[in-house]
C-alpha atoms as a PDB file:
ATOM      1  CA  UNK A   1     -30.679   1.738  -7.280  1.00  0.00           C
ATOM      2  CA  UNK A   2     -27.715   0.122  -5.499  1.00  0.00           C
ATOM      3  CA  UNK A   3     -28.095  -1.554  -2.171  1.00  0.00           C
ATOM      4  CA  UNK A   4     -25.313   0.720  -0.593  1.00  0.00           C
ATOM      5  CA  UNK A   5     -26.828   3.455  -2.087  1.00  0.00           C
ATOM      6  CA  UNK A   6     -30.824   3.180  -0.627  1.00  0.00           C
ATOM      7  CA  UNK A   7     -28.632   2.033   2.917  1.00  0.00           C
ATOM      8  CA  UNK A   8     -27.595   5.502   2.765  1.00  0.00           C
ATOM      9  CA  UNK A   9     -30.286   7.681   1.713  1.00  0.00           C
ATOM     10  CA  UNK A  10     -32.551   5.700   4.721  1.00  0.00           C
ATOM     11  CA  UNK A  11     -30.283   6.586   7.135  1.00  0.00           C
ATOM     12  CA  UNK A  12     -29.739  10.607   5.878  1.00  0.00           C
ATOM     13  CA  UNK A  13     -33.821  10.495   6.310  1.00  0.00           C
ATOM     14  CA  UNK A  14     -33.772   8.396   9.604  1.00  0.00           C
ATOM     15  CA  UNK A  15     -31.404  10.925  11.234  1.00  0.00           C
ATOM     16  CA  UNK A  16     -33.492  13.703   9.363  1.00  0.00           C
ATOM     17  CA  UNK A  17     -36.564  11.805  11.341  1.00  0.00           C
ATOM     18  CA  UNK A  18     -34.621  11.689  14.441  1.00  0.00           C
ATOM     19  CA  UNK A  19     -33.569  15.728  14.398  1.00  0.00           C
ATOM     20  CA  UNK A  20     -36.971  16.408  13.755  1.00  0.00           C
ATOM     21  CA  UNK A  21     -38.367  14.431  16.919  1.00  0.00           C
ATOM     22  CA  UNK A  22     -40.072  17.607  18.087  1.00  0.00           C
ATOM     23  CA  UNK A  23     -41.929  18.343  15.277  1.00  0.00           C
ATOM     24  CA  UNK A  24     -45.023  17.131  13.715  1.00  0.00           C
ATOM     25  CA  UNK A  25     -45.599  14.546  11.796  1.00  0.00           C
ATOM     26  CA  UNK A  26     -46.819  16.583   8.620  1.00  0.00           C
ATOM     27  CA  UNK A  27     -43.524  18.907   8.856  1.00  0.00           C
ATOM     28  CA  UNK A  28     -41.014  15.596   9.039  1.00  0.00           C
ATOM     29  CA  UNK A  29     -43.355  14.325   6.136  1.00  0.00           C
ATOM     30  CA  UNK A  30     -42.780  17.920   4.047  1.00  0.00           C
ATOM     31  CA  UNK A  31     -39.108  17.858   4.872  1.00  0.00           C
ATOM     32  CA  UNK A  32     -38.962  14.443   3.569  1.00  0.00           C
ATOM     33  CA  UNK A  33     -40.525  15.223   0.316  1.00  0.00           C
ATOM     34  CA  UNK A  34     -38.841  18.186   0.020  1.00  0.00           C
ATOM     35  CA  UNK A  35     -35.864  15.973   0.027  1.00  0.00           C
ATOM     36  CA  UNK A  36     -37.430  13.843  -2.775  1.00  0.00           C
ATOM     37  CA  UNK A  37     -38.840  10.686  -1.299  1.00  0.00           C
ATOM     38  CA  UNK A  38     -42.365   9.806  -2.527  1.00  0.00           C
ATOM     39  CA  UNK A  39     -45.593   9.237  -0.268  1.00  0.00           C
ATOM     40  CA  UNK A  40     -45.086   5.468  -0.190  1.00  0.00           C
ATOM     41  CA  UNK A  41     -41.419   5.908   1.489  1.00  0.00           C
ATOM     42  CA  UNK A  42     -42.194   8.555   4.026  1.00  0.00           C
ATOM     43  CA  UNK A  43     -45.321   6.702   5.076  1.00  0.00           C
ATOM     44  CA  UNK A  44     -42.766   3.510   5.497  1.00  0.00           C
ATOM     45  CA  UNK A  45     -40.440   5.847   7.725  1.00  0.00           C
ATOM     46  CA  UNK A  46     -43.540   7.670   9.955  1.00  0.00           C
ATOM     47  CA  UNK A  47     -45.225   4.363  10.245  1.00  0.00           C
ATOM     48  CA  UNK A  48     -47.891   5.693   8.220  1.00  0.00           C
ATOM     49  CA  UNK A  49     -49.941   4.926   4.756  1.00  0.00           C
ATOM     50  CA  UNK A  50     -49.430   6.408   1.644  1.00  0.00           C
ATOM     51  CA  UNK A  51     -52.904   8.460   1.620  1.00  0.00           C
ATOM     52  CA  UNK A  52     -52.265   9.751   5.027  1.00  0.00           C
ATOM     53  CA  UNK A  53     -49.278  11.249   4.101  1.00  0.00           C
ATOM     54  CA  UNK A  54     -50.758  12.501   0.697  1.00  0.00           C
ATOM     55  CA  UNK A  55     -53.136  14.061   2.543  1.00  0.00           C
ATOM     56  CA  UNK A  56     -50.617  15.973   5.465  1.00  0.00           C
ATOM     57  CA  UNK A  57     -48.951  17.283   2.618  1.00  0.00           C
ATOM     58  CA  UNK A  58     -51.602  18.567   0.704  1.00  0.00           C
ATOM     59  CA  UNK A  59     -53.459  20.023   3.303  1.00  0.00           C
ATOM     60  CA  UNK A  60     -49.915  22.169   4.812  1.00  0.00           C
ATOM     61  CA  UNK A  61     -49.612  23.005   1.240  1.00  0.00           C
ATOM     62  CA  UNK A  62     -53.080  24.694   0.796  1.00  0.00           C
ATOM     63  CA  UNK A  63     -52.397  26.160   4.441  1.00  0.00           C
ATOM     64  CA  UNK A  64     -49.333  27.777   2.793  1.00  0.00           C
ATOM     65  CA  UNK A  65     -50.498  29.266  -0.297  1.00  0.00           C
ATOM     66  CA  UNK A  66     -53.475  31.242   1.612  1.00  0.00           C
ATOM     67  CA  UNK A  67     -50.755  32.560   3.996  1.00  0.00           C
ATOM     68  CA  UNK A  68     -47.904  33.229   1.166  1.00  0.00           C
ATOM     69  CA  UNK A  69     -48.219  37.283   0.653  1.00  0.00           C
ATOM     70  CA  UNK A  70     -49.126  38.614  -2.757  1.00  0.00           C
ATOM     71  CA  UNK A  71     -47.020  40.852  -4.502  1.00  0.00           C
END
């Protein structure tokens, strides 16, 4: 990827980061993925590791799903 290119998309998820202040660590982490970046960059941006932020994510998931109404 060019330089330029990862200069921007860290500073779209810093400012994401930043709007988010409020809010949890494990909601920034899902609006990060959401946004595509993998475990091993939002961990670098929430001063974090990797498996922490595997785990946030899987655990709101699973949190999720048992609330999600059936049809």
């Amino acid at each position: 990827m060019d330089a330029t290119l990862e200069r921007v998309e860290r500073l779209l998820a810093l400012i994401l980061i930043h709007d988010m202040k409020d809010a949890p660590q494990t909601e920034k982490a899902f609006s990060l993925s959401r946004a595509g970046f993998a475990h091993a960059e939002i961990a670098a941006l929430l001063g974090t590791t990797a498996p922490v932020i595997a785990q946030q994510l899987y655990k709101l998931r699973s949190a999720r799903k048992r609330i999600k109404p059936r049809k």
